[in-house]
C-alpha atoms as a PDB file:
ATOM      1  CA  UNK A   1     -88.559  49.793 -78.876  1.00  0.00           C
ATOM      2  CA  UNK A   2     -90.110  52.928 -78.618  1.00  0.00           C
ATOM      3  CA  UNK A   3     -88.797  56.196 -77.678  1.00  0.00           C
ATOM      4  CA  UNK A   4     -90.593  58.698 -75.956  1.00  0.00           C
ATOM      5  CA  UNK A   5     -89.672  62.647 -76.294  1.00  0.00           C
ATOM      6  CA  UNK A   6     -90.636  65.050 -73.427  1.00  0.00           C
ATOM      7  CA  UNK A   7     -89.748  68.864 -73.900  1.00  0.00           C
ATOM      8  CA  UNK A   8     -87.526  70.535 -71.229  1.00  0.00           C
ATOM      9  CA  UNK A   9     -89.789  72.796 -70.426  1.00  0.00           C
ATOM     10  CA  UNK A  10     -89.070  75.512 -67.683  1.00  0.00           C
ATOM     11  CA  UNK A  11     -90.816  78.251 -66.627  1.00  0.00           C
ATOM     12  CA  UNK A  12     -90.440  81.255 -64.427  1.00  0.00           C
ATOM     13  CA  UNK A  13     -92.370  79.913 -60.975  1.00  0.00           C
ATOM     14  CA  UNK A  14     -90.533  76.751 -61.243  1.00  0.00           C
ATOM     15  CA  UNK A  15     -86.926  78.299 -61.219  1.00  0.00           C
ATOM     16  CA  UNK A  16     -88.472  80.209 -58.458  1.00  0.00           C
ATOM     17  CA  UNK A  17     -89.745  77.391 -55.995  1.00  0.00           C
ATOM     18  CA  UNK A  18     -85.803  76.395 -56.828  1.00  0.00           C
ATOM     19  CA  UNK A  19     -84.785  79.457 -55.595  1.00  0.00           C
ATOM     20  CA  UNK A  20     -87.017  79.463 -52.747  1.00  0.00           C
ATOM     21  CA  UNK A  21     -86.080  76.710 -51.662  1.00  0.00           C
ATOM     22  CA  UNK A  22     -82.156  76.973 -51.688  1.00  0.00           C
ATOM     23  CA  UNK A  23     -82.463  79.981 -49.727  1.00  0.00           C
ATOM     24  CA  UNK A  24     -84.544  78.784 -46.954  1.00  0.00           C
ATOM     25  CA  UNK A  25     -82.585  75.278 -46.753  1.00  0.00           C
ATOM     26  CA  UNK A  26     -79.697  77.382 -46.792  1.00  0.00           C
ATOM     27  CA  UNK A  27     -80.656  79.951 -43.594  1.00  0.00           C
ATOM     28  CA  UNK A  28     -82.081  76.726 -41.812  1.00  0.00           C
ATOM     29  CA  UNK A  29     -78.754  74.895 -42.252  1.00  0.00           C
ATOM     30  CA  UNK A  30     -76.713  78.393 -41.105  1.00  0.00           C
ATOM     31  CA  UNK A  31     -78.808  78.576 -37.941  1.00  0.00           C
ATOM     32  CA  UNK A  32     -77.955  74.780 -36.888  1.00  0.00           C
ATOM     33  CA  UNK A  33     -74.116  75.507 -37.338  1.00  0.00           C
ATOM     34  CA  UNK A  34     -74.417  78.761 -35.919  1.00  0.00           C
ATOM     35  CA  UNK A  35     -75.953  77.057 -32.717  1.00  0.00           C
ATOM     36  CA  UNK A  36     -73.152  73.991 -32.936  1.00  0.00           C
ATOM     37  CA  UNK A  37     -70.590  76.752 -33.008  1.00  0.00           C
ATOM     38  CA  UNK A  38     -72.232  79.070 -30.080  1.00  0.00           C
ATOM     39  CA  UNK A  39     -71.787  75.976 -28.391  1.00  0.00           C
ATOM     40  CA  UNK A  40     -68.175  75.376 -28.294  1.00  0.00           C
ATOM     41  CA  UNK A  41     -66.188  76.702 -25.496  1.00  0.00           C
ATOM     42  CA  UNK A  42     -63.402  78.452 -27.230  1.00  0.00           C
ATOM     43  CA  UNK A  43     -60.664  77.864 -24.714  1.00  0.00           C
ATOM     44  CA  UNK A  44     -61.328  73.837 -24.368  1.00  0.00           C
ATOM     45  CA  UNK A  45     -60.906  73.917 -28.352  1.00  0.00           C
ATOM     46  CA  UNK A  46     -57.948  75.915 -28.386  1.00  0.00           C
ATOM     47  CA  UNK A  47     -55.968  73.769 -25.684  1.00  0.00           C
ATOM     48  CA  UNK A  48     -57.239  70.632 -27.337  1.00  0.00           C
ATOM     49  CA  UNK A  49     -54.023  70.686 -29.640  1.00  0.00           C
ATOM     50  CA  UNK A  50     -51.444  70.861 -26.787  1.00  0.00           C
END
């Protein structure tokens, strides 16, 4: 059996594109709930526990 050993290596562009990536993923995912929110009609939600 052989066994194969592959460096970690990590460089500055690739934690980078990580970064990039969180924080657009993360402003596209506050803009849906922001719009599901805008949405709700606040005194329907508030009388829905009576």
């Amino acid at each position: 059996m052989e066994a194969f050993y592959f460096p970690l290596v990590i460089v500055p562009s690739t934690v980078a594109i990580a970064s990039l990536i969180i924080i657009v993923s993360t402003f596209f995912s506050v803009l849906l709930a922001r719009r599901q929110i805008q949405k709700l009609d606040l005194v329907a939600v508030l009388k829905l526990r009576e």
